[in-house]
PDB file of N, CA and C in Angstrom:
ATOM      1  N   UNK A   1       0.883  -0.917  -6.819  1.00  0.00           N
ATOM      2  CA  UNK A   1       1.044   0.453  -6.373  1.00  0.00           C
ATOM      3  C   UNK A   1       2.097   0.550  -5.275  1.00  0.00           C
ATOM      4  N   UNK A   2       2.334  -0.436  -4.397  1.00  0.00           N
ATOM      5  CA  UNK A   2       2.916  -0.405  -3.087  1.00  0.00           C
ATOM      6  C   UNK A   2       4.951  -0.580  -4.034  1.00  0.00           C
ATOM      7  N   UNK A   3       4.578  -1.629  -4.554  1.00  0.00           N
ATOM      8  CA  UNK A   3       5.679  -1.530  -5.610  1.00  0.00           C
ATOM      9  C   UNK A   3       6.565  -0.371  -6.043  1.00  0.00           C
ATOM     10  N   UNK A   4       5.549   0.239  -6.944  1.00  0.00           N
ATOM     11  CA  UNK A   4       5.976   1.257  -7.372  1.00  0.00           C
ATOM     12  C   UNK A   4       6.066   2.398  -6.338  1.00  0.00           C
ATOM     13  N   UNK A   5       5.570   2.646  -5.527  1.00  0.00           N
ATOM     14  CA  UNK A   5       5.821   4.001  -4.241  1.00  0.00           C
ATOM     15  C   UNK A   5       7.485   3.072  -3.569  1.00  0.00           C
ATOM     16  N   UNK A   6       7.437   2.147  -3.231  1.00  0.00           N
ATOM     17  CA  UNK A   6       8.805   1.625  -2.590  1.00  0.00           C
ATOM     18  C   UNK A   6       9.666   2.047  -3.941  1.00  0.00           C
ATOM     19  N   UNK A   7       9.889   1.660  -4.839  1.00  0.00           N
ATOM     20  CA  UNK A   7      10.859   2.024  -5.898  1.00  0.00           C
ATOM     21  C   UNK A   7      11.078   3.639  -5.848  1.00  0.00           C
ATOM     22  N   UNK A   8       9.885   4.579  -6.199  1.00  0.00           N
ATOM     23  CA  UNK A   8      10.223   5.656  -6.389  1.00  0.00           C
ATOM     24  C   UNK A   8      10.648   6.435  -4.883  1.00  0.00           C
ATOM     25  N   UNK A   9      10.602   5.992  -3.915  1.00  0.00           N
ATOM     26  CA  UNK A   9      10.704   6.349  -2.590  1.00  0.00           C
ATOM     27  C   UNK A   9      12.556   6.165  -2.505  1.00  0.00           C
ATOM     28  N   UNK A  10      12.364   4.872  -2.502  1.00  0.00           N
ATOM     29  CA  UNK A  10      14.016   4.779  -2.419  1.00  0.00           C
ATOM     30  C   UNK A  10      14.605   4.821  -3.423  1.00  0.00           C
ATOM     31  N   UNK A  11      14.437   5.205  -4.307  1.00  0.00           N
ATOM     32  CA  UNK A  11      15.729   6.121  -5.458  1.00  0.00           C
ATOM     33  C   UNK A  11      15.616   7.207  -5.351  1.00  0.00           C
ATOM     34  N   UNK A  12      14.116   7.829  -5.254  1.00  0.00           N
ATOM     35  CA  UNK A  12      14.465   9.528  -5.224  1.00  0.00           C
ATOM     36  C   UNK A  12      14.316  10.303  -3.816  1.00  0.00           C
ATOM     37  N   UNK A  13      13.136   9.766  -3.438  1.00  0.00           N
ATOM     38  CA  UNK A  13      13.122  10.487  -1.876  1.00  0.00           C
ATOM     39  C   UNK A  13      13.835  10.066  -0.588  1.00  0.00           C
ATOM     40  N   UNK A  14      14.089   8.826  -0.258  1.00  0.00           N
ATOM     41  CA  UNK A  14      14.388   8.866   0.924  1.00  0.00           C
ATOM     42  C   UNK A  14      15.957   9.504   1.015  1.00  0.00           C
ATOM     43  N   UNK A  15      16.113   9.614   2.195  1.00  0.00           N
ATOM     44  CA  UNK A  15      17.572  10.733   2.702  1.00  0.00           C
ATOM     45  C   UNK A  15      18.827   9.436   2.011  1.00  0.00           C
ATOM     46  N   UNK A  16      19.124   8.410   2.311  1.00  0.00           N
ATOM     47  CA  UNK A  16      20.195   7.922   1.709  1.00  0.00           C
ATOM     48  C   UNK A  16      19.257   6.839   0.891  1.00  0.00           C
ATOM     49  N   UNK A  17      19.411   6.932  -0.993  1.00  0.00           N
ATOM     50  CA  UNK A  17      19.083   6.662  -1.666  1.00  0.00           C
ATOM     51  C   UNK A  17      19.191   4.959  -2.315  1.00  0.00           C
ATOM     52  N   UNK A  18      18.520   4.253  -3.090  1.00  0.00           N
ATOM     53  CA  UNK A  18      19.430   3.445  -3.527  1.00  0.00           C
ATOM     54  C   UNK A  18      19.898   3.612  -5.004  1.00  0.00           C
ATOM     55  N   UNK A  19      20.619   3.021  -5.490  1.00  0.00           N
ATOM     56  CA  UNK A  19      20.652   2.499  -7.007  1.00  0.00           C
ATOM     57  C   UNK A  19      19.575   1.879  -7.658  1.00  0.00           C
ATOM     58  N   UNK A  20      19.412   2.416  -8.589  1.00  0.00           N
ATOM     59  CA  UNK A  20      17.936   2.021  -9.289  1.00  0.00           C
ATOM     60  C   UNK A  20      18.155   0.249  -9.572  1.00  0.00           C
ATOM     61  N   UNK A  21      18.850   0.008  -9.792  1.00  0.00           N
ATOM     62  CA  UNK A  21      19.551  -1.662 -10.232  1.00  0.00           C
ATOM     63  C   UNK A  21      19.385  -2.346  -8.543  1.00  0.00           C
ATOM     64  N   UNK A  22      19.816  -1.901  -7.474  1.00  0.00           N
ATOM     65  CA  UNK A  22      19.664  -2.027  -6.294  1.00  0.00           C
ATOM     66  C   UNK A  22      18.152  -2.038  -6.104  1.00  0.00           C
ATOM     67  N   UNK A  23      17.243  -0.868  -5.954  1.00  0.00           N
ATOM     68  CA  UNK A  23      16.305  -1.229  -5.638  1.00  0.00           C
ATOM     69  C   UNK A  23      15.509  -1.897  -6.701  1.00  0.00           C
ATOM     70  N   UNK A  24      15.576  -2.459  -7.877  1.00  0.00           N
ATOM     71  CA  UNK A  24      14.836  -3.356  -8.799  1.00  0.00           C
ATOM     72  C   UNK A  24      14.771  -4.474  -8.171  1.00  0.00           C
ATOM     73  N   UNK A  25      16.271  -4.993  -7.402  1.00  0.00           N
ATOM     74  CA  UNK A  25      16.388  -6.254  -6.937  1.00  0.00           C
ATOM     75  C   UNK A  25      15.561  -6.461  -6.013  1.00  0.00           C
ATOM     76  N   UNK A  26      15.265  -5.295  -4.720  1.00  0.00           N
ATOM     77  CA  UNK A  26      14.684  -5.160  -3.560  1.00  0.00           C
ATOM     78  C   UNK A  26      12.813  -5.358  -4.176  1.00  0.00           C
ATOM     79  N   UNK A  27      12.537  -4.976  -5.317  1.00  0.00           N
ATOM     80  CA  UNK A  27      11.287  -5.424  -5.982  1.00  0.00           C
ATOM     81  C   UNK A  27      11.030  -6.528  -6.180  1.00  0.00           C
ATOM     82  N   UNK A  28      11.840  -6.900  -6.736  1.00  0.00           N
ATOM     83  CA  UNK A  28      11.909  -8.020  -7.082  1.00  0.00           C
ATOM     84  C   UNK A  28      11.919  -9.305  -5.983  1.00  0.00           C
ATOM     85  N   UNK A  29      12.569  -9.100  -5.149  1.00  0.00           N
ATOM     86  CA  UNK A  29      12.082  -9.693  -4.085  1.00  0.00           C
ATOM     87  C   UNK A  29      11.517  -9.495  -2.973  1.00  0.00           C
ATOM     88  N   UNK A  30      10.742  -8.327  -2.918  1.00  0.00           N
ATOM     89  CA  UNK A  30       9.213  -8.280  -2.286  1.00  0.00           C
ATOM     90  C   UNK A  30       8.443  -9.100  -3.118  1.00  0.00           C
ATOM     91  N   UNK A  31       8.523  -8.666  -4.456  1.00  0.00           N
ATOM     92  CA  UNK A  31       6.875  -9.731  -4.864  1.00  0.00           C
ATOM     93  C   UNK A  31       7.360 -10.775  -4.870  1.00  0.00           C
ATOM     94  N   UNK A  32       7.864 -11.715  -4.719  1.00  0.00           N
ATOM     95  CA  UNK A  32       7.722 -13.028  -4.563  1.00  0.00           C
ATOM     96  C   UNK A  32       6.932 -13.031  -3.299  1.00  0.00           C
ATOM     97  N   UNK A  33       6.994 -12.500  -2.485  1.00  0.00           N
ATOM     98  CA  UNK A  33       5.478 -12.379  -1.431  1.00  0.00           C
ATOM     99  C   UNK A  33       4.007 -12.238  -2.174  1.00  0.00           C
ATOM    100  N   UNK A  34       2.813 -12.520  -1.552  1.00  0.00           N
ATOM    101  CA  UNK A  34       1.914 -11.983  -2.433  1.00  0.00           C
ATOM    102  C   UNK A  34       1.424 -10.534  -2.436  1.00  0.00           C
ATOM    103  N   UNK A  35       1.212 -10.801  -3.776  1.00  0.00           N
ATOM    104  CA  UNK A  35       0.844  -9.336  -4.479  1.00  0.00           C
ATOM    105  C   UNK A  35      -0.700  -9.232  -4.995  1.00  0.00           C
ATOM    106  N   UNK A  36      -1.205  -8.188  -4.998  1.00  0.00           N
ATOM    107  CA  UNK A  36      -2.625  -8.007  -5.855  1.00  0.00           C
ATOM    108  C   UNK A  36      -2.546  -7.444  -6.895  1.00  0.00           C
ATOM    109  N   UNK A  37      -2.774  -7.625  -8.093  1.00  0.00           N
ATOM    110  CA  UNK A  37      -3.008  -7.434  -9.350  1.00  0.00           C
ATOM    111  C   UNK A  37      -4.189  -6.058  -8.805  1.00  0.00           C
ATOM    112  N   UNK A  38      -3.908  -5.117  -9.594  1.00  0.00           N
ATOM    113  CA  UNK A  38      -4.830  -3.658 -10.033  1.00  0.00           C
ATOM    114  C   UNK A  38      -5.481  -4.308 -11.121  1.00  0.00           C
ATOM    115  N   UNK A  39      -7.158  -4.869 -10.505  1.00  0.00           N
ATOM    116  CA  UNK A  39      -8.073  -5.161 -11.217  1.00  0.00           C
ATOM    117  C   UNK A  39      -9.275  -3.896 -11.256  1.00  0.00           C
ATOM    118  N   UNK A  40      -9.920  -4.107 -12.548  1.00  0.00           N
ATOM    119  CA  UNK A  40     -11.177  -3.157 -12.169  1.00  0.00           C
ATOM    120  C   UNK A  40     -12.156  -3.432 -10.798  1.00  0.00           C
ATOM    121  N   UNK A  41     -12.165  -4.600 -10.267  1.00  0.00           N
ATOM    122  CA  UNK A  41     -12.574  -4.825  -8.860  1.00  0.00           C
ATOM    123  C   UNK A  41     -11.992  -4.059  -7.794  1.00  0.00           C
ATOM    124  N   UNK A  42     -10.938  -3.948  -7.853  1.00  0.00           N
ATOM    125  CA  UNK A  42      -9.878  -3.313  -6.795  1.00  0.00           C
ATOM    126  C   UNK A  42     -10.162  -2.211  -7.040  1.00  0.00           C
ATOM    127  N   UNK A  43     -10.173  -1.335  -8.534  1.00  0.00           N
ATOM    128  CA  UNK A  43     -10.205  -0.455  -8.379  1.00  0.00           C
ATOM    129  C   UNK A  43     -11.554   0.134  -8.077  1.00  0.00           C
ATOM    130  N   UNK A  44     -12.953  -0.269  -8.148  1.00  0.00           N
ATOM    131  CA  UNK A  44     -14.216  -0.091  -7.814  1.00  0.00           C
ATOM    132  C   UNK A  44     -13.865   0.232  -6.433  1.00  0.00           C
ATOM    133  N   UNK A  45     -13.700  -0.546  -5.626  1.00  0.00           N
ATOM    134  CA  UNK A  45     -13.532  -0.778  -4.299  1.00  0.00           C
ATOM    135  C   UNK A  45     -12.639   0.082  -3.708  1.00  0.00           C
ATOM    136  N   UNK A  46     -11.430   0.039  -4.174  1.00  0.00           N
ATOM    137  CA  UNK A  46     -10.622   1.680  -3.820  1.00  0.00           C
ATOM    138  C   UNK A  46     -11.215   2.688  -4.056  1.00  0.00           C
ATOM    139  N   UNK A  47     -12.244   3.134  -5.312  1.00  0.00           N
ATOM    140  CA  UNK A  47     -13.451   4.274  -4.872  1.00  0.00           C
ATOM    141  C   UNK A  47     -14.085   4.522  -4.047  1.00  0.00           C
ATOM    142  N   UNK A  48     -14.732   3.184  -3.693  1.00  0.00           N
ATOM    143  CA  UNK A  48     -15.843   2.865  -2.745  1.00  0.00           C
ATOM    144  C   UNK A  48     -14.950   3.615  -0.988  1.00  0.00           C
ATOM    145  N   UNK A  49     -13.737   2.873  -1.003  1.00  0.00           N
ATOM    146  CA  UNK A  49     -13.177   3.229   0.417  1.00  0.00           C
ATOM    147  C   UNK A  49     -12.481   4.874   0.172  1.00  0.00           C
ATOM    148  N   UNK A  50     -12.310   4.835  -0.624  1.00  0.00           N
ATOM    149  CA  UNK A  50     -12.104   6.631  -0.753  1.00  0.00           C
ATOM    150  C   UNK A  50     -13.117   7.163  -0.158  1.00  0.00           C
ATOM    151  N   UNK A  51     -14.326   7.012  -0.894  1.00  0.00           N
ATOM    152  CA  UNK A  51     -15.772   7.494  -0.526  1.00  0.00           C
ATOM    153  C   UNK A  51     -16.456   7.748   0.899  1.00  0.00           C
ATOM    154  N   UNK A  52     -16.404   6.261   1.342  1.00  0.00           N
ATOM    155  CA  UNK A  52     -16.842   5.690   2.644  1.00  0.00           C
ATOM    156  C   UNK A  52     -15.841   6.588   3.640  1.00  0.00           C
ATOM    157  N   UNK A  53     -14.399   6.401   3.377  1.00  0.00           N
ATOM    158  CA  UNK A  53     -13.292   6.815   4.833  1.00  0.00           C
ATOM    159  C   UNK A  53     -13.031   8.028   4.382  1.00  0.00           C
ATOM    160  N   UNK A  54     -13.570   9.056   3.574  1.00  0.00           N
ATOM    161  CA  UNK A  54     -13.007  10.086   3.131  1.00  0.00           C
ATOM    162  C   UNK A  54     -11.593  10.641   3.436  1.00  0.00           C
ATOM    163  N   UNK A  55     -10.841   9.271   2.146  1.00  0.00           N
ATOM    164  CA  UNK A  55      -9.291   9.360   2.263  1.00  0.00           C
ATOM    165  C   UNK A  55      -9.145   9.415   0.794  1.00  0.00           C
ATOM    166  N   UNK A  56      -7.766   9.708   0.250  1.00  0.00           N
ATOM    167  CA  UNK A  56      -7.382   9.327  -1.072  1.00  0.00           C
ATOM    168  C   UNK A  56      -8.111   8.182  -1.860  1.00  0.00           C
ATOM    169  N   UNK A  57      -7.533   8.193  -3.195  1.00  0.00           N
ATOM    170  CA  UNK A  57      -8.047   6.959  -3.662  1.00  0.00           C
ATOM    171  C   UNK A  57      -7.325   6.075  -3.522  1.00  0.00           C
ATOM    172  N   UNK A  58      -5.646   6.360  -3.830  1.00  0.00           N
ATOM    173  CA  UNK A  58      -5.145   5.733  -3.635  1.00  0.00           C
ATOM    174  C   UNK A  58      -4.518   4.686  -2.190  1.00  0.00           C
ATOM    175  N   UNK A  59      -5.113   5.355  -1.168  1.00  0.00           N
ATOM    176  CA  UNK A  59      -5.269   5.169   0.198  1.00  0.00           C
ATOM    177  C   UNK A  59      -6.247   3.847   0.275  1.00  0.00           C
ATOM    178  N   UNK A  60      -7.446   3.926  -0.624  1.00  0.00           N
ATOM    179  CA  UNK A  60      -8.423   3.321  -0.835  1.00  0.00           C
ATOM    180  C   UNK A  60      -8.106   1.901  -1.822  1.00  0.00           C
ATOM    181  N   UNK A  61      -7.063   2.431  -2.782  1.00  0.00           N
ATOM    182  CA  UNK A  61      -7.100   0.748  -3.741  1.00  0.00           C
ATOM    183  C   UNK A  61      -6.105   0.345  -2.345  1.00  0.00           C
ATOM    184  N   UNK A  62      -5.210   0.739  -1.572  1.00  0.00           N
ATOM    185  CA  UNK A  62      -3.822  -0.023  -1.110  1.00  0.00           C
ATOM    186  C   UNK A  62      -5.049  -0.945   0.210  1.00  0.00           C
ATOM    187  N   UNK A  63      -6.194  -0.565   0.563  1.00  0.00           N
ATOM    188  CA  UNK A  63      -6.868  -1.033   1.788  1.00  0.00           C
ATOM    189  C   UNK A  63      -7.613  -2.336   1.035  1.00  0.00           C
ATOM    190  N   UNK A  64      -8.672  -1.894  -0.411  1.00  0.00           N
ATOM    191  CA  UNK A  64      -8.880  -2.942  -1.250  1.00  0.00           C
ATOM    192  C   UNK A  64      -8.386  -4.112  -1.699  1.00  0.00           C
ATOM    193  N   UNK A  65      -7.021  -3.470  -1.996  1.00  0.00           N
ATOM    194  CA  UNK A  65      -5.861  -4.884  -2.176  1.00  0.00           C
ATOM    195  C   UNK A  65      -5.543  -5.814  -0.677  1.00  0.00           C
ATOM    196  N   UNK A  66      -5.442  -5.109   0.110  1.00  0.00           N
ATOM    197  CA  UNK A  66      -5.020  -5.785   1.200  1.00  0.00           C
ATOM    198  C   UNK A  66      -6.588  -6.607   1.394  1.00  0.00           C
ATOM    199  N   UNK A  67      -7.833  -6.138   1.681  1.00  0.00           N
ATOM    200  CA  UNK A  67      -8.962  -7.259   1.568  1.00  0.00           C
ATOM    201  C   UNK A  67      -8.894  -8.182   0.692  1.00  0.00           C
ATOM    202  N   UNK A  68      -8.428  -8.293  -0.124  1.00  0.00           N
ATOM    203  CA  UNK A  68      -8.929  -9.397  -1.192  1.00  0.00           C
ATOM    204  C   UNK A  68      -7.528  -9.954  -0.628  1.00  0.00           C
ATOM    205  N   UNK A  69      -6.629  -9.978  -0.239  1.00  0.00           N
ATOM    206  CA  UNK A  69      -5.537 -10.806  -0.285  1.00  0.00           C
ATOM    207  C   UNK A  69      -5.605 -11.142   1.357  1.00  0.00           C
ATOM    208  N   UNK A  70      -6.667 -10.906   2.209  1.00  0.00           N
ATOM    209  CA  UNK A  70      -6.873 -11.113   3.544  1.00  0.00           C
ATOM    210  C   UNK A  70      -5.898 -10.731   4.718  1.00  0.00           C
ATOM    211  N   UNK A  71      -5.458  -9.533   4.088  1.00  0.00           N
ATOM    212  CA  UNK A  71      -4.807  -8.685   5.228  1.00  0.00           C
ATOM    213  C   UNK A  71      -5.643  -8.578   6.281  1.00  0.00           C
ATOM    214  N   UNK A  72      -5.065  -8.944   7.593  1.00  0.00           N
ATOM    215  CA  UNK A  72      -5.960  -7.875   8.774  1.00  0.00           C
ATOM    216  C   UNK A  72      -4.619  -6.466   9.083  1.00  0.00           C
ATOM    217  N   UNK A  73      -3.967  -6.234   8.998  1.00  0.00           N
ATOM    218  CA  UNK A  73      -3.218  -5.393   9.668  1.00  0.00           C
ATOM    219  C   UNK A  73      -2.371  -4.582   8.764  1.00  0.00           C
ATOM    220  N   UNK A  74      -2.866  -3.556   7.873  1.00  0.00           N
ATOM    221  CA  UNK A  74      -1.845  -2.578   7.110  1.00  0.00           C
ATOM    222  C   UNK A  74      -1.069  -2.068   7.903  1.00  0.00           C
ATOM    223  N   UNK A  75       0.260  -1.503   7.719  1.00  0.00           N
ATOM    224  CA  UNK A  75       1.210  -0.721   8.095  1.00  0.00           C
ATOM    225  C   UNK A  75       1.275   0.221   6.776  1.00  0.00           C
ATOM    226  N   UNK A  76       0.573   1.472   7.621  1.00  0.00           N
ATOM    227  CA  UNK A  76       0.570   2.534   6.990  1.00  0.00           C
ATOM    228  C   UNK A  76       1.224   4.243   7.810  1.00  0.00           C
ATOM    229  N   UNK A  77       1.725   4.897   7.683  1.00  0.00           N
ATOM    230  CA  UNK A  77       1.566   6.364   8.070  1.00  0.00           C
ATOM    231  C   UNK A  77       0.393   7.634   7.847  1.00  0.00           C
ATOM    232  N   UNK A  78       0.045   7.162   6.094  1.00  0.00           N
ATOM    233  CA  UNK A  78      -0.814   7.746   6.057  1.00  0.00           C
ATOM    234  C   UNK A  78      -2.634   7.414   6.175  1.00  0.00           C
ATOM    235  N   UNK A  79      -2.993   6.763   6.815  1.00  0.00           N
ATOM    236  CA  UNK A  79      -3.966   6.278   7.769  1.00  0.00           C
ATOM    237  C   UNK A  79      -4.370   6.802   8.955  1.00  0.00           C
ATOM    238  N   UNK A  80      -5.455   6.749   9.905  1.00  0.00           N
ATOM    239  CA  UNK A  80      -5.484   6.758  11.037  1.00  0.00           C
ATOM    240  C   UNK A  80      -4.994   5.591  11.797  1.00  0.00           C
ATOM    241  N   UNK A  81      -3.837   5.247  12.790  1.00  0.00           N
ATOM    242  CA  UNK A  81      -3.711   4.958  13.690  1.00  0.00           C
ATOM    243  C   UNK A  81      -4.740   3.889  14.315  1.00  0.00           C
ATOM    244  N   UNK A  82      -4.982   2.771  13.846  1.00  0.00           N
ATOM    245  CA  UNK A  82      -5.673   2.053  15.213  1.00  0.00           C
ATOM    246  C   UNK A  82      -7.362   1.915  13.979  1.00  0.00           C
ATOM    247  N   UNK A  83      -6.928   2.401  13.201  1.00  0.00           N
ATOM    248  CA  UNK A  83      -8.743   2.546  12.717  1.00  0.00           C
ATOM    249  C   UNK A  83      -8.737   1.234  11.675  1.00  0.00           C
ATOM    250  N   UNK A  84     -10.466   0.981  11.677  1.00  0.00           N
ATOM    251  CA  UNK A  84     -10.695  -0.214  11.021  1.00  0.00           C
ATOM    252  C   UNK A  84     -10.865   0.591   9.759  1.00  0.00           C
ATOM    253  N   UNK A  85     -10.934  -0.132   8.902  1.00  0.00           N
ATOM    254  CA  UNK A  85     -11.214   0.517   7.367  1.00  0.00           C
ATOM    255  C   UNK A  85     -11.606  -1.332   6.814  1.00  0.00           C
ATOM    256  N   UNK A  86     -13.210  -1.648   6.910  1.00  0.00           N
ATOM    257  CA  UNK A  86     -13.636  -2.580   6.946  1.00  0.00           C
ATOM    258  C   UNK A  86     -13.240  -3.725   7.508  1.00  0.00           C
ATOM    259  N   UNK A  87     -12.412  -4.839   6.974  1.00  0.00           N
ATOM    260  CA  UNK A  87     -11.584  -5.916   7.681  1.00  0.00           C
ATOM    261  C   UNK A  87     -10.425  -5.718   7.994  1.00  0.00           C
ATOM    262  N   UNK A  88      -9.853  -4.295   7.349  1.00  0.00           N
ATOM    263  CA  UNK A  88      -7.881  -3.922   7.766  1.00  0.00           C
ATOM    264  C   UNK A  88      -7.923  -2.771   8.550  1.00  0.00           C
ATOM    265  N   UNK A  89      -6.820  -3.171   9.699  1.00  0.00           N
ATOM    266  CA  UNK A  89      -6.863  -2.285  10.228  1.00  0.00           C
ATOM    267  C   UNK A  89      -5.198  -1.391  10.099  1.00  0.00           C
ATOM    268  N   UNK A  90      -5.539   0.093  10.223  1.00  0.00           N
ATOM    269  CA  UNK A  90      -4.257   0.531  10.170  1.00  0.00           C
ATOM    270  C   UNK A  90      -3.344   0.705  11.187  1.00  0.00           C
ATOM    271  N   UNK A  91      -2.344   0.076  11.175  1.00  0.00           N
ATOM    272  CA  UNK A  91      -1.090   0.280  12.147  1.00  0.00           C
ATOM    273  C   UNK A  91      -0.060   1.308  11.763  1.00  0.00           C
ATOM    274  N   UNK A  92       0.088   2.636  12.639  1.00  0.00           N
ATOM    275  CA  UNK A  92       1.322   3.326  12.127  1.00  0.00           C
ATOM    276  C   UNK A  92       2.954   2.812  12.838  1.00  0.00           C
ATOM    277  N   UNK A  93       3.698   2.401  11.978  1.00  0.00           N
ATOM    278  CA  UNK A  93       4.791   1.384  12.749  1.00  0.00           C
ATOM    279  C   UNK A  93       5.454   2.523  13.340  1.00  0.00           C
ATOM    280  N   UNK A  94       5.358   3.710  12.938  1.00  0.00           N
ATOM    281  CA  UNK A  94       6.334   4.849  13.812  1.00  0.00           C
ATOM    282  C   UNK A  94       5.755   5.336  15.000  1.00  0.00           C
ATOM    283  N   UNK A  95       4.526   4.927  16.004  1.00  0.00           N
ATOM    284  CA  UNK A  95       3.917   5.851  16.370  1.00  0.00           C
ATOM    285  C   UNK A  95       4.613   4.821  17.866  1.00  0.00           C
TER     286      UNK A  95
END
């Protein structure tokens, strides 16, 4: 998911854009970092934290993925600031 929002972010939304061939590459080498597979686990669990933090769902699989891959520290905007959301906590890098 994080994948795909960086791709569609920087080709269509952000203010200076990239080349779709450009940012494939920039994909392409993020995941060679680790990545979480969108399992039906993840996605249970991104319900579950939807539910629990009454946030998106998708707010909820990106916090799921980061547990199973033992994130402590998301960098998010759309989060609260400083808040735990079970073992991750959210950092807004702009604040």
């Amino acid at each position: 998911q994080v994948l795909q929002e960086f791709y569609v972010n920087v080709t269509k939304r952000a203010d200076v854009t990239l080349p779709p061939a450009k940012a494939a590459e920039w994909v392409a080498a993020i995941s060679m970092k680790p990545c979480q597979d969108l399992d039906s686990a993840v996605v249970m669990r991104g319900i579950e934290n939807s539910q629990r933090y009454q946030i998106s769902y998708w707010d909820g699989a990106i916090i799921a993925a980061a547990e199973r891959l033992g994130v402590k520290t998301l960098y998010t905007e759309d989060l609260n600031h400083g808040q735990a959301y079970g073992s991750v906590v959210a950092v807004n890098p702009f604040r």
